[in-house]
N, C-alpha and C. Protein backbone atom coordinates (compact mmCIF):
# COMPACT_ATOMS: atom_id res chain seq x y z
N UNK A 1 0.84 -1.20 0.00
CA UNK A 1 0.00 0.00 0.00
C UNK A 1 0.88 1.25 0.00
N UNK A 2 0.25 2.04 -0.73
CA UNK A 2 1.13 3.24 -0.89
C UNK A 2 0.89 4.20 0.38
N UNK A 3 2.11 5.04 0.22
CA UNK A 3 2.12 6.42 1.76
C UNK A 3 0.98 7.03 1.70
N UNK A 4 -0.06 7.19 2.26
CA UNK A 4 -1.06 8.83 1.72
C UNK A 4 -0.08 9.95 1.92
N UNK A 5 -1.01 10.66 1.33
CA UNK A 5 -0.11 12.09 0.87
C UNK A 5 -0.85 13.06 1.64
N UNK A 6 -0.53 14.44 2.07
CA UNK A 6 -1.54 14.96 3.00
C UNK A 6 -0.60 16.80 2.63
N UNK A 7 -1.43 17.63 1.79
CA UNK A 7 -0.85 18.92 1.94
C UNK A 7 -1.11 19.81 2.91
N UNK A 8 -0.09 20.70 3.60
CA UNK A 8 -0.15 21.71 4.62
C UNK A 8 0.39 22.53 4.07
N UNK A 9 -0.40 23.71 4.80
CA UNK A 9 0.08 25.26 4.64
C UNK A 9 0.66 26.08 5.79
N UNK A 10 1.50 26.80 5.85
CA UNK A 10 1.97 27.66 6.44
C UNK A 10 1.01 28.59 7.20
N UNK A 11 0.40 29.24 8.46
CA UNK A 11 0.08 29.45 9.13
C UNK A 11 0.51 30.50 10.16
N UNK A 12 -0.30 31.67 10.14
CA UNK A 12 0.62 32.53 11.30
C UNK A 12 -0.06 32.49 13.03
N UNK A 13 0.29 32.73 13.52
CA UNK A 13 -0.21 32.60 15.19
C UNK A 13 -1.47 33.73 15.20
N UNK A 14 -2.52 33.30 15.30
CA UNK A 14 -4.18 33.94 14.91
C UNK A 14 -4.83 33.56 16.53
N UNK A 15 -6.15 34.53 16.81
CA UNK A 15 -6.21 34.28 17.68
C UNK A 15 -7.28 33.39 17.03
N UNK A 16 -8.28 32.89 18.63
CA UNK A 16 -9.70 32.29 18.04
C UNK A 16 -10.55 32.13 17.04
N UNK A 17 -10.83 33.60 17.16
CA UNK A 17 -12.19 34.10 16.35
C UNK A 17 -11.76 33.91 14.49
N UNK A 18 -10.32 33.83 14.00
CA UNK A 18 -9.65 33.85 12.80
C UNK A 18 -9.69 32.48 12.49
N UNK A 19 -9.08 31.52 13.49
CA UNK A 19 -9.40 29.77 13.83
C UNK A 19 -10.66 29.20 13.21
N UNK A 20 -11.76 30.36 14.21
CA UNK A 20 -12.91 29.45 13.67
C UNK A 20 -13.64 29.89 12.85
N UNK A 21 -12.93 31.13 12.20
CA UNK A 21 -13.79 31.10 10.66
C UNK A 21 -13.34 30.79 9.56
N UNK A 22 -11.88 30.04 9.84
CA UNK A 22 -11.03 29.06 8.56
C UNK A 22 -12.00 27.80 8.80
N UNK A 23 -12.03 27.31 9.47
CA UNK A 23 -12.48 25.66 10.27
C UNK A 23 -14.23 25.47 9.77
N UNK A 24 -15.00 27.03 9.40
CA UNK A 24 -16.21 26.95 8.60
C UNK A 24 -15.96 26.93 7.41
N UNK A 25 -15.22 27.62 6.72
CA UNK A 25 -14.33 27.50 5.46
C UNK A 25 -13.81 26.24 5.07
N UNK A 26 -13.84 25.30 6.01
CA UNK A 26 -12.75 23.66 5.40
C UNK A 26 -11.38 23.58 6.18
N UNK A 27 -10.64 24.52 6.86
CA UNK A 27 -9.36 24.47 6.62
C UNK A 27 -9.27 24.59 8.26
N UNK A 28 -8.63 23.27 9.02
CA UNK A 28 -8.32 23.10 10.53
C UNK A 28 -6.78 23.44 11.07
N UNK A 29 -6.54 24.16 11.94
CA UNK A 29 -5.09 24.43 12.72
C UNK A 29 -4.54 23.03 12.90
N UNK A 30 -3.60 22.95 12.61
CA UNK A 30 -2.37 22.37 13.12
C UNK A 30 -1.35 22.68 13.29
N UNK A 31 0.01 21.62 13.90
CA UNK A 31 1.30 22.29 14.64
C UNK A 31 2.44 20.90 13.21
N UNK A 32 3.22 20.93 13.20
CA UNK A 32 3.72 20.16 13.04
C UNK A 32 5.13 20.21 13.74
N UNK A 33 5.70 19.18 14.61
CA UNK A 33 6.89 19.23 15.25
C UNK A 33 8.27 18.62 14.64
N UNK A 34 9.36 19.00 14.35
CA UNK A 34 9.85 19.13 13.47
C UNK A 34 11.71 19.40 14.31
N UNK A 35 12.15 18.04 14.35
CA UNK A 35 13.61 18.02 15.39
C UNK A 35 14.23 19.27 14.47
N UNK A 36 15.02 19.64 15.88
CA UNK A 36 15.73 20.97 15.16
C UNK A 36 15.33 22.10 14.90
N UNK A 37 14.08 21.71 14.28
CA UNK A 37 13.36 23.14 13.59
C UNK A 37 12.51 23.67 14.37
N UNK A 38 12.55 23.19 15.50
CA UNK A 38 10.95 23.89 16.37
C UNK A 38 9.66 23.44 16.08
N UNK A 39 8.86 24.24 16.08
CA UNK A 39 7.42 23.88 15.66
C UNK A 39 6.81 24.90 14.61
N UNK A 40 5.99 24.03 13.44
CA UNK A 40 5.39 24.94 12.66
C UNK A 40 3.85 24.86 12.57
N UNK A 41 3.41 25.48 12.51
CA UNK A 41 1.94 26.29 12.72
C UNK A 41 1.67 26.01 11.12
N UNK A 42 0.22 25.71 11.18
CA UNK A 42 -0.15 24.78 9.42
C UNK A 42 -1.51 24.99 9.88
N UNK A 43 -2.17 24.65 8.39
CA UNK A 43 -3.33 24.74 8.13
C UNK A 43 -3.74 23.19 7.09
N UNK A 44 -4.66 22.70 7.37
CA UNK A 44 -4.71 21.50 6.46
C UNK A 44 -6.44 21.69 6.22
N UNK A 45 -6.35 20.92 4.77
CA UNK A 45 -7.67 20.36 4.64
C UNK A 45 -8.89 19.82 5.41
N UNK A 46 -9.72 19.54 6.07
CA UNK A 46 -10.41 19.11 6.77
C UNK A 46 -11.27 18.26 6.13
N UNK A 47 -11.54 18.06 5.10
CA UNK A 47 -12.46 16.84 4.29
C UNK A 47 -10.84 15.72 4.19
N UNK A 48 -9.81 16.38 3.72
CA UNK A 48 -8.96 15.47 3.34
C UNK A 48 -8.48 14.62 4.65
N UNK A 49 -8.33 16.00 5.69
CA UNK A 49 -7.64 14.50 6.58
C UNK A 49 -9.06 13.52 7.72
N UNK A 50 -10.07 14.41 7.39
CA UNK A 50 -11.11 13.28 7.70
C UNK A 50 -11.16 11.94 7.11
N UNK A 51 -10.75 12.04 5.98
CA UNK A 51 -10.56 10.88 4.74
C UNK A 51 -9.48 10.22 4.70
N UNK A 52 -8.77 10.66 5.50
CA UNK A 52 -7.32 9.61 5.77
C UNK A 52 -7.58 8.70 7.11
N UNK A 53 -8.04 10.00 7.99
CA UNK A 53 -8.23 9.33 9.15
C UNK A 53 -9.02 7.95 9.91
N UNK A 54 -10.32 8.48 8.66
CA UNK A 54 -11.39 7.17 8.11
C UNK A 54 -10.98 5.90 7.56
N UNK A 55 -9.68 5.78 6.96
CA UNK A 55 -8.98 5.00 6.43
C UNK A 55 -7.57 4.59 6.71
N UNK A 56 -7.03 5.03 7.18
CA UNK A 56 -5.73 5.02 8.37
C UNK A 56 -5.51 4.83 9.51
N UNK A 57 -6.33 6.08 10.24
CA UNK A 57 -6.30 6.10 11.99
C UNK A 57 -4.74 6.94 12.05
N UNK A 58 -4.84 6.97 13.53
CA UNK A 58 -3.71 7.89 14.58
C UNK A 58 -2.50 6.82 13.97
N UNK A 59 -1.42 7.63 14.33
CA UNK A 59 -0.16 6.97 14.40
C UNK A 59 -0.19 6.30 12.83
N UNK A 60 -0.71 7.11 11.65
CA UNK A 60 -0.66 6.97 10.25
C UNK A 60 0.84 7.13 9.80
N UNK A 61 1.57 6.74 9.29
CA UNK A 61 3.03 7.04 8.20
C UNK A 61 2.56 7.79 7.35
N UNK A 62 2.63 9.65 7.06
CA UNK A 62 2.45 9.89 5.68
C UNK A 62 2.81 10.89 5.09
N UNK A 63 2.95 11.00 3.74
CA UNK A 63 3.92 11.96 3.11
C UNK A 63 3.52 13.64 3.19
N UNK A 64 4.17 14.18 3.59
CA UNK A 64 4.21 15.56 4.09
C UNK A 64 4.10 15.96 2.93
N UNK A 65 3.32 16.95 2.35
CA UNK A 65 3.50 18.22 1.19
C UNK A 65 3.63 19.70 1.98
N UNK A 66 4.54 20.06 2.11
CA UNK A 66 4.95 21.14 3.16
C UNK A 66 4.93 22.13 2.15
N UNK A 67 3.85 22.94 1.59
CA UNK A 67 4.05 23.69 0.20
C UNK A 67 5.05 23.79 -0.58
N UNK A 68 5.20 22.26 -1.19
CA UNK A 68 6.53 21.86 -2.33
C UNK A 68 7.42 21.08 -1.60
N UNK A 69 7.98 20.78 -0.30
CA UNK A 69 8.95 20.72 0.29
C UNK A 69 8.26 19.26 0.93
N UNK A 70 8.70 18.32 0.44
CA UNK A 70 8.11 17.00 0.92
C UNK A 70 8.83 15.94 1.94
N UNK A 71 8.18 15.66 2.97
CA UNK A 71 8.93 14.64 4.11
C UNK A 71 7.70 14.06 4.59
N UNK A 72 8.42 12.63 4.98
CA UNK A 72 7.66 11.95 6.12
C UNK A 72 6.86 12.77 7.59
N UNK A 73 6.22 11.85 7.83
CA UNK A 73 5.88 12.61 9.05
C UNK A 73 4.06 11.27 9.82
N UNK A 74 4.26 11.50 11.43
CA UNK A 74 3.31 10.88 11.43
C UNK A 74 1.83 11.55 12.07
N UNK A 75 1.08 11.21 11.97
CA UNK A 75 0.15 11.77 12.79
C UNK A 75 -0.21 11.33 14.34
N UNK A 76 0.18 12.08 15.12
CA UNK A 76 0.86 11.91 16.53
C UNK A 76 -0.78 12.12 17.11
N UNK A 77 -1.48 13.33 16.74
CA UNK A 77 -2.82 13.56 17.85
C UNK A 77 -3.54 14.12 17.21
N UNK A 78 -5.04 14.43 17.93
CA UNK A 78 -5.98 14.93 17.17
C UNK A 78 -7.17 15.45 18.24
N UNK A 79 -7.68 16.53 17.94
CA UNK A 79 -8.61 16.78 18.98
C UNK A 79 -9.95 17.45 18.32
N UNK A 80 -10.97 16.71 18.64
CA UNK A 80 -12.31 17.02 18.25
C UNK A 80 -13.24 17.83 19.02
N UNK A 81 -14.88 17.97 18.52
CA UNK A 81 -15.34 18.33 19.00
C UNK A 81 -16.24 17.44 19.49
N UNK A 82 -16.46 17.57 21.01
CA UNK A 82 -17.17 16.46 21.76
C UNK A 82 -19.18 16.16 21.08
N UNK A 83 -19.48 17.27 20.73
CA UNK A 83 -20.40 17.66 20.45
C UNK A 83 -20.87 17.25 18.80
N UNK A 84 -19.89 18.06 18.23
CA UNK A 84 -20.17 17.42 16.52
C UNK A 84 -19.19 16.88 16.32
N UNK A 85 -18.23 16.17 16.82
CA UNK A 85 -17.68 15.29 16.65
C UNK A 85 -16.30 15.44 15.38
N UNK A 86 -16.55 16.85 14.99
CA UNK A 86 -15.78 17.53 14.09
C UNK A 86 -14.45 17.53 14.69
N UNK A 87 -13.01 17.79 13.60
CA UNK A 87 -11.97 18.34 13.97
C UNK A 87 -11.77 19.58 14.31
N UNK A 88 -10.68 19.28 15.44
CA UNK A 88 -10.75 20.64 15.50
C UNK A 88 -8.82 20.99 15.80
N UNK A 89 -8.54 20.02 15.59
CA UNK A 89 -6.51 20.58 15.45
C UNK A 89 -6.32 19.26 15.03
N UNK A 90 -4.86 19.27 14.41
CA UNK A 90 -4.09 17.92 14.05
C UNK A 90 -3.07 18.49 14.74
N UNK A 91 -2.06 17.07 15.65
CA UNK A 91 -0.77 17.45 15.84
C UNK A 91 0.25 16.26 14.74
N UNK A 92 0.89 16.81 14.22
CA UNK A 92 1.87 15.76 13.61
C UNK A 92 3.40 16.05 13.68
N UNK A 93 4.34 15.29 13.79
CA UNK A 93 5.68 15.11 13.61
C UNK A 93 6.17 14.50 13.10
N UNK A 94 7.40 15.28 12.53
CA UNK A 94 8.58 14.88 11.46
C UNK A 94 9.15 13.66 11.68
N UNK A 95 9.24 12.77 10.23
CA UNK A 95 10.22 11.21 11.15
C UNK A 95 11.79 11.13 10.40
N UNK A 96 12.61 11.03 11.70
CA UNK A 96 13.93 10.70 10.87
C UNK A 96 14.19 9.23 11.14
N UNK A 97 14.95 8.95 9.69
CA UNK A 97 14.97 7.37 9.42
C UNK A 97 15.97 7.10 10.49
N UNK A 98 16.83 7.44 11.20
CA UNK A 98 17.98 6.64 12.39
C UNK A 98 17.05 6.93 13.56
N UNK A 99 16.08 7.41 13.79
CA UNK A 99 15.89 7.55 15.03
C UNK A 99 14.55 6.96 15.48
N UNK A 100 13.97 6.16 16.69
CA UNK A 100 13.05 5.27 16.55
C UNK A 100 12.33 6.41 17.27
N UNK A 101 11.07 6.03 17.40
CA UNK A 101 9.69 6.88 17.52
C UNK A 101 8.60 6.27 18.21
N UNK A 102 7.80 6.60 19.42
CA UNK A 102 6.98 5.98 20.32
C UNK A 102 5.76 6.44 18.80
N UNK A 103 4.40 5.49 19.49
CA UNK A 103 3.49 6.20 18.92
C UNK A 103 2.06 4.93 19.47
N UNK A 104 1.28 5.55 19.26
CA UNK A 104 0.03 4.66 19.69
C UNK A 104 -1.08 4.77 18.73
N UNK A 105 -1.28 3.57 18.57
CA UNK A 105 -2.39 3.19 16.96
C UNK A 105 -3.14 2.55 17.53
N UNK A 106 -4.22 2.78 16.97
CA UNK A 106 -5.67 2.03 17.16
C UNK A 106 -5.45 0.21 16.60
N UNK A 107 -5.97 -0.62 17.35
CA UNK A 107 -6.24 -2.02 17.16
C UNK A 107 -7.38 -2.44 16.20
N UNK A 108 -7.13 -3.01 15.16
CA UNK A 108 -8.50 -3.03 14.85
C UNK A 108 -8.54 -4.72 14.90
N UNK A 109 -10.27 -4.90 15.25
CA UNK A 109 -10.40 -6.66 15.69
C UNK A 109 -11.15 -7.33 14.19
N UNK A 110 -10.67 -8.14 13.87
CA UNK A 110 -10.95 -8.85 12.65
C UNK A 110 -11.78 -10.78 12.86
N UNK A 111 -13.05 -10.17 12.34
CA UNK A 111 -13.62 -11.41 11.88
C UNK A 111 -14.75 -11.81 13.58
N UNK A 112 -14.83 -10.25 13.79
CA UNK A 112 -15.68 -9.94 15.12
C UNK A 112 -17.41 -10.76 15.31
N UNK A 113 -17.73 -10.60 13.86
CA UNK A 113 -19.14 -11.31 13.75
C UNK A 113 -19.27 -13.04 13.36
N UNK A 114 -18.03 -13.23 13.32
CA UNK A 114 -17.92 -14.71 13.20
C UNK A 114 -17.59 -15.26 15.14
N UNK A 115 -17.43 -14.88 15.35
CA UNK A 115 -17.35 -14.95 17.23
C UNK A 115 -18.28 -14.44 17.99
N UNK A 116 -19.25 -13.49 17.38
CA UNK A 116 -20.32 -13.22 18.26
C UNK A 116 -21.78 -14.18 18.07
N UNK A 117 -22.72 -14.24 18.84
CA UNK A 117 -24.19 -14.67 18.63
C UNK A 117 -24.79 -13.98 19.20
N UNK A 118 -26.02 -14.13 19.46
CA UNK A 118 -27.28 -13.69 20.12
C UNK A 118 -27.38 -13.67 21.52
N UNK A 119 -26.42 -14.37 22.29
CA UNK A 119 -26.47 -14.79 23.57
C UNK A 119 -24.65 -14.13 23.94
N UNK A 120 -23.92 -14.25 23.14
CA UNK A 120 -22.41 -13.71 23.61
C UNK A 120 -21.96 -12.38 22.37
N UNK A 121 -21.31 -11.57 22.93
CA UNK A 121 -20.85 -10.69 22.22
C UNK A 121 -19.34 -10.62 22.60
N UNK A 122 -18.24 -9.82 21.94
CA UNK A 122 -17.11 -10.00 22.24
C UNK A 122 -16.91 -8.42 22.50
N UNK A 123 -16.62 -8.13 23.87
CA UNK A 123 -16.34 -7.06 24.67
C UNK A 123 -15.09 -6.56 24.49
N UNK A 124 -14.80 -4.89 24.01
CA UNK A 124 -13.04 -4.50 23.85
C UNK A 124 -13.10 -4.26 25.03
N UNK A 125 -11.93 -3.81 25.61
CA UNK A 125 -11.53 -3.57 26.56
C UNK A 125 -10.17 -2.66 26.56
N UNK A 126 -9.51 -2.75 25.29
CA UNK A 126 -8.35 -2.19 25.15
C UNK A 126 -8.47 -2.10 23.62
N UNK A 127 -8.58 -0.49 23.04
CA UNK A 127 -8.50 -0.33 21.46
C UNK A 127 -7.28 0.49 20.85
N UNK A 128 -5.90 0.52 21.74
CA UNK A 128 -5.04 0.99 21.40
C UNK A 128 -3.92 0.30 22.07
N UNK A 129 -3.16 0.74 21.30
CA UNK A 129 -1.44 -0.31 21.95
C UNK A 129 -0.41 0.53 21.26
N UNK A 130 0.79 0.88 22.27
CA UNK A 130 1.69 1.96 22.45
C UNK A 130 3.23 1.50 21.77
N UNK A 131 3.53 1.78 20.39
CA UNK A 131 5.06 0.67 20.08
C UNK A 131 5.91 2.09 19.62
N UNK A 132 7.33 1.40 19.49
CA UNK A 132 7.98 2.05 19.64
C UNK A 132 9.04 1.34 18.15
N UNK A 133 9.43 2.13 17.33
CA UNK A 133 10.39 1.54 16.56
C UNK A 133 10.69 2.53 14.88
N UNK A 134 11.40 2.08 14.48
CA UNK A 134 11.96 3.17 13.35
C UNK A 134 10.79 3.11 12.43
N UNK A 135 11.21 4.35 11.89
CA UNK A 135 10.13 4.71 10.74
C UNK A 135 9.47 3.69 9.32
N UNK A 136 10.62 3.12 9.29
CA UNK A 136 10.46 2.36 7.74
C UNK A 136 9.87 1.01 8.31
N UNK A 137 9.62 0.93 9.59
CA UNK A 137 8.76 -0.71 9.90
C UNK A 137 7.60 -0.24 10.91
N UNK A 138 7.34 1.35 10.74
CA UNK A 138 5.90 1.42 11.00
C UNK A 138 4.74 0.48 10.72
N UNK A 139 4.19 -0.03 10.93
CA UNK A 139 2.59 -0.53 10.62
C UNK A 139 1.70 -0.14 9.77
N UNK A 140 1.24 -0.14 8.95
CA UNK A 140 0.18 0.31 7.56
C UNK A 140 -1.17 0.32 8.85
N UNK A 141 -1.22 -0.70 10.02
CA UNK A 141 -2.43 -1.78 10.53
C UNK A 141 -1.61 -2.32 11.71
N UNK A 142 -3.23 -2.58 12.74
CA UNK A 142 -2.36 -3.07 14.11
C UNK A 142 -3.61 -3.62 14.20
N UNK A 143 -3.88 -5.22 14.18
CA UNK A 143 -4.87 -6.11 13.80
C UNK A 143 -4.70 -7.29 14.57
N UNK A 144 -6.10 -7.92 14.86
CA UNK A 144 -5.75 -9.10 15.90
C UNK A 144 -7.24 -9.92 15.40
N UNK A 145 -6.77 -11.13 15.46
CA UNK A 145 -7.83 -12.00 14.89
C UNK A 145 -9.06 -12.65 16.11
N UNK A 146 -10.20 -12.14 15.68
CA UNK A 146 -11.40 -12.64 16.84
C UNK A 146 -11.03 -14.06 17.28
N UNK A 147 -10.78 -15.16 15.84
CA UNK A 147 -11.15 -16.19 15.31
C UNK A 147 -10.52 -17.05 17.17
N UNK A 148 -9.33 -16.47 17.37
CA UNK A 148 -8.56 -16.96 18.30
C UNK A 148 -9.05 -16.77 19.88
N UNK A 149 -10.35 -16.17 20.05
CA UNK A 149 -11.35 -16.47 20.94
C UNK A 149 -11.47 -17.86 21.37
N UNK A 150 -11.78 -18.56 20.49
CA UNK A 150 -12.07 -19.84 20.32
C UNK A 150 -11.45 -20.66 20.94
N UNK A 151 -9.74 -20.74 20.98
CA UNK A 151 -8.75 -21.32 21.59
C UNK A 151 -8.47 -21.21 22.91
N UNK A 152 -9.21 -19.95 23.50
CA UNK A 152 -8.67 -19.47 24.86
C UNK A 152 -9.32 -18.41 25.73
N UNK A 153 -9.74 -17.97 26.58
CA UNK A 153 -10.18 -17.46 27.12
C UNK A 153 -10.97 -15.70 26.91
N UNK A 154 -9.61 -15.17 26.42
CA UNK A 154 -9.55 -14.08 26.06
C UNK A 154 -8.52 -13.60 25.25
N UNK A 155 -8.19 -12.21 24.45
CA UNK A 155 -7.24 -11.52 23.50
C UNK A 155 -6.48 -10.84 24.41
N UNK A 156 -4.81 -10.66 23.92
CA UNK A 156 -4.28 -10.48 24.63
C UNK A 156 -3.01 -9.54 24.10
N UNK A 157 -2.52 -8.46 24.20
CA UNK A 157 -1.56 -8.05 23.87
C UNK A 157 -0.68 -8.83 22.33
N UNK A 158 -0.26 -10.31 23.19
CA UNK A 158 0.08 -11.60 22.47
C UNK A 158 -0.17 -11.76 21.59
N UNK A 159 -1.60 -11.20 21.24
CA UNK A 159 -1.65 -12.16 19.89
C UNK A 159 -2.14 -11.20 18.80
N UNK A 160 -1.85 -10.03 18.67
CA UNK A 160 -1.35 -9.05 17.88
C UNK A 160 -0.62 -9.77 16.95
N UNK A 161 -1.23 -8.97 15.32
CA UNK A 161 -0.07 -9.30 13.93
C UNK A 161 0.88 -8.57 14.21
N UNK A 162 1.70 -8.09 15.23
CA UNK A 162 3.39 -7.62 15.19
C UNK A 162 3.81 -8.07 16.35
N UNK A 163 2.94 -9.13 16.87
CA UNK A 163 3.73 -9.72 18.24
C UNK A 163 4.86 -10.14 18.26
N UNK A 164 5.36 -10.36 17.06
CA UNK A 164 6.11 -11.59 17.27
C UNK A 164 7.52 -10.64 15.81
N UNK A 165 7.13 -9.49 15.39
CA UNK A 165 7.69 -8.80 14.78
C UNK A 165 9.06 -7.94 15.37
N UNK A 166 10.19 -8.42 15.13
CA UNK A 166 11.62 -8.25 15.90
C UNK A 166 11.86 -6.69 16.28
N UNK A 167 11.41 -6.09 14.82
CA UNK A 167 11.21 -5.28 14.46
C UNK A 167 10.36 -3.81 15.48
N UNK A 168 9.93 -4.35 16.10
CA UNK A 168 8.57 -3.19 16.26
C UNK A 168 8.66 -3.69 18.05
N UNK A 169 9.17 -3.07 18.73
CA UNK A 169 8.61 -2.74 20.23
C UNK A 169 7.06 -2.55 21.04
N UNK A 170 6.40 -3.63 21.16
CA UNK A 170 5.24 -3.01 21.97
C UNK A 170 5.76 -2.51 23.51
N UNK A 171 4.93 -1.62 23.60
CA UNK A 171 5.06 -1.29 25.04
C UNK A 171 4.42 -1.02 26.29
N UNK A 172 3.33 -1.97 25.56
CA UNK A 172 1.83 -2.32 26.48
C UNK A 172 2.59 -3.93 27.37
N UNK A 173 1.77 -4.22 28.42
CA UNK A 173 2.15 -5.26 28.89
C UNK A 173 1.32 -6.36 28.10
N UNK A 174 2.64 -7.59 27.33
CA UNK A 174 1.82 -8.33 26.48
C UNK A 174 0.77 -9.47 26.81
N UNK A 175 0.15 -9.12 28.10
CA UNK A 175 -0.60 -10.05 28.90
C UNK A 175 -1.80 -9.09 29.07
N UNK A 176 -2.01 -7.91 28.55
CA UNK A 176 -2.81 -7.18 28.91
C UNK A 176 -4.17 -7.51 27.97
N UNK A 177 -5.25 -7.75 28.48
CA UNK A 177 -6.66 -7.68 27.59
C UNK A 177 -6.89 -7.24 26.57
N UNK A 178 -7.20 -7.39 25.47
CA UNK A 178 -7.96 -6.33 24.43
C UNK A 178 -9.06 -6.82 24.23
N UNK A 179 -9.91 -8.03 24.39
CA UNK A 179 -11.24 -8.66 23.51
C UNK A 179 -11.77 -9.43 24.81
N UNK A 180 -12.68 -9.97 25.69
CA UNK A 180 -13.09 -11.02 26.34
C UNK A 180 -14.88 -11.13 25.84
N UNK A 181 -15.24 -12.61 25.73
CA UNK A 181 -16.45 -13.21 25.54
C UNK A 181 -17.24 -12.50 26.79
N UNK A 182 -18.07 -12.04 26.31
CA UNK A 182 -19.47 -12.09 27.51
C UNK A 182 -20.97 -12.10 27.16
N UNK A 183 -21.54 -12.80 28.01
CA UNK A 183 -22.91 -13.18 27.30
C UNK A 183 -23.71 -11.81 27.12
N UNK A 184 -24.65 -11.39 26.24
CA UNK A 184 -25.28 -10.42 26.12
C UNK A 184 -26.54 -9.54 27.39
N UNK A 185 -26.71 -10.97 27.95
CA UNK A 185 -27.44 -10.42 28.90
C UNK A 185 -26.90 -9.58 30.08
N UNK A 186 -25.81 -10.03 30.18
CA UNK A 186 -24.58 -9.23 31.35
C UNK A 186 -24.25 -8.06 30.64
N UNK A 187 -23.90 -7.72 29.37
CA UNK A 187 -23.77 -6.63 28.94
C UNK A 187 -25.11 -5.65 29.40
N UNK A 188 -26.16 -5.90 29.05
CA UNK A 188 -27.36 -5.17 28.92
C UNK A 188 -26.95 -4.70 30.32
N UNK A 189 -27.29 -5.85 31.41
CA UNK A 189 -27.21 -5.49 32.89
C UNK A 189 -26.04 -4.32 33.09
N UNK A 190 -25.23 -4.56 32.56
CA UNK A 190 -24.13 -3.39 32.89
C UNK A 190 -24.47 -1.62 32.35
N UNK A 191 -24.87 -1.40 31.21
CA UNK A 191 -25.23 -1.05 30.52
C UNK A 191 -26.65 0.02 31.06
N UNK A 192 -27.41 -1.28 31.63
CA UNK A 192 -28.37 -0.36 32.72
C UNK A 192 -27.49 0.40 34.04
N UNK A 193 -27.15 -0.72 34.32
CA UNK A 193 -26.45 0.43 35.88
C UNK A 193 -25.50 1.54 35.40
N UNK A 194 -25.20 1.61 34.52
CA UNK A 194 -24.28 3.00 33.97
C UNK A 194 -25.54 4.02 33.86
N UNK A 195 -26.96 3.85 33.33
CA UNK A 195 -28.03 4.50 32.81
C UNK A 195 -27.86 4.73 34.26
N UNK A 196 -28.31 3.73 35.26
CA UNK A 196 -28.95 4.50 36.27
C UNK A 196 -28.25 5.01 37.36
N UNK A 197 -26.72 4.97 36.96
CA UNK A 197 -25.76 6.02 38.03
C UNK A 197 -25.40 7.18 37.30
N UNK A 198 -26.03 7.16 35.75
CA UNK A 198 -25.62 8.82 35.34
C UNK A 198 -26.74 10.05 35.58
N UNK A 199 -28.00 9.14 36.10
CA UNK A 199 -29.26 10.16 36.24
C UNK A 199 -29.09 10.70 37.17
């Protein structure tokens, strides 16, 4: 799969009220951090990186268009609006190839409706995991198979597609939960008592 590509613009230090009448316009604040260079203040698309994000997630690998001036870089954070659920900043940073890089990506669980029924559903518990390692053996995907329910109790750090990858540092404890079976009716029950300790 190829890098996505993602253009930014240059940006001057604005207060609020300038913020949020680019952000009705299409166009969301960001920082990009940048060794050496400090930090730069950007403006990006907002349909576009909704559309990466929809298809990528956090802790994405992708090619910088720095108006003409092109580098790596990942997407480190992101902050919305609780309400419409809209963007409302990107943080991203520069990657150099000698130097390794923490970062935390979303899990995604595969083959979820072949493990569930009517009576059990398969409960997350953990939808992110924290690795650490050079740029060029980033992850495209950080994926774990339901199917392996079946064999054992519960999902586990372990059994992650880069568990076992020399390459790539997790830095979650690899005994830690991500998936457990529970029957549906215990969900519901839970589900109510949250209803009736938020009234």
């Amino acid at each position: 799969m190829s890098t996505p590509m993602l253009k930014v613009n240059l940006r001057e230090a604005t207060g609020k009220n300038k913020m949020s009448k680019d952000r009705k316009q299409g166009s969301i604040p960001g920082v990009v951090y940048c060794k050496g260079q400090g930090t730069k203040l950007i403006y990006l698309n907002a349909k576009e990186m909704e559309k990466l994000l929809s298809h990528y997630g956090i802790g994405t690998k992708i090619s910088l268009d720095f108006e003409g001036e092109k580098t790596y870089a990942i997407i480190k954070e992101i902050q919305k609006n609780t309400l419409k659920n809209n963007l409302l900043h990107v943080d991203l940073q520069t990657l150099d190839d000698n130097e390794k890089i923490k970062l935390t990506m979303p899990i995604y669980i595969l083959n979820k409706e072949k493990v569930e029924s009517s009576s059990e559903i398969l409960q997350t518990q953990l939808s992110e995991v924290e690795i650490q390692t050079y740029p060029k053996y980033i992850p495209e995907k950080i994926e774990i198979d339901a199917l392996k329910i079946k064999e054992k109790d519960h999902l586990t750090i372990a059994d992650l597609n880069i568990a076992t990858n020399e390459n790539i540092e997790i830095l979650n404890d690899r005994n830690s939960i991500i998936a457990a079976m529970v029957y549906a009716s215990k969900m519901q029950e839970a589900d109510e008592t949250v209803e009736e300790n938020s009234l």
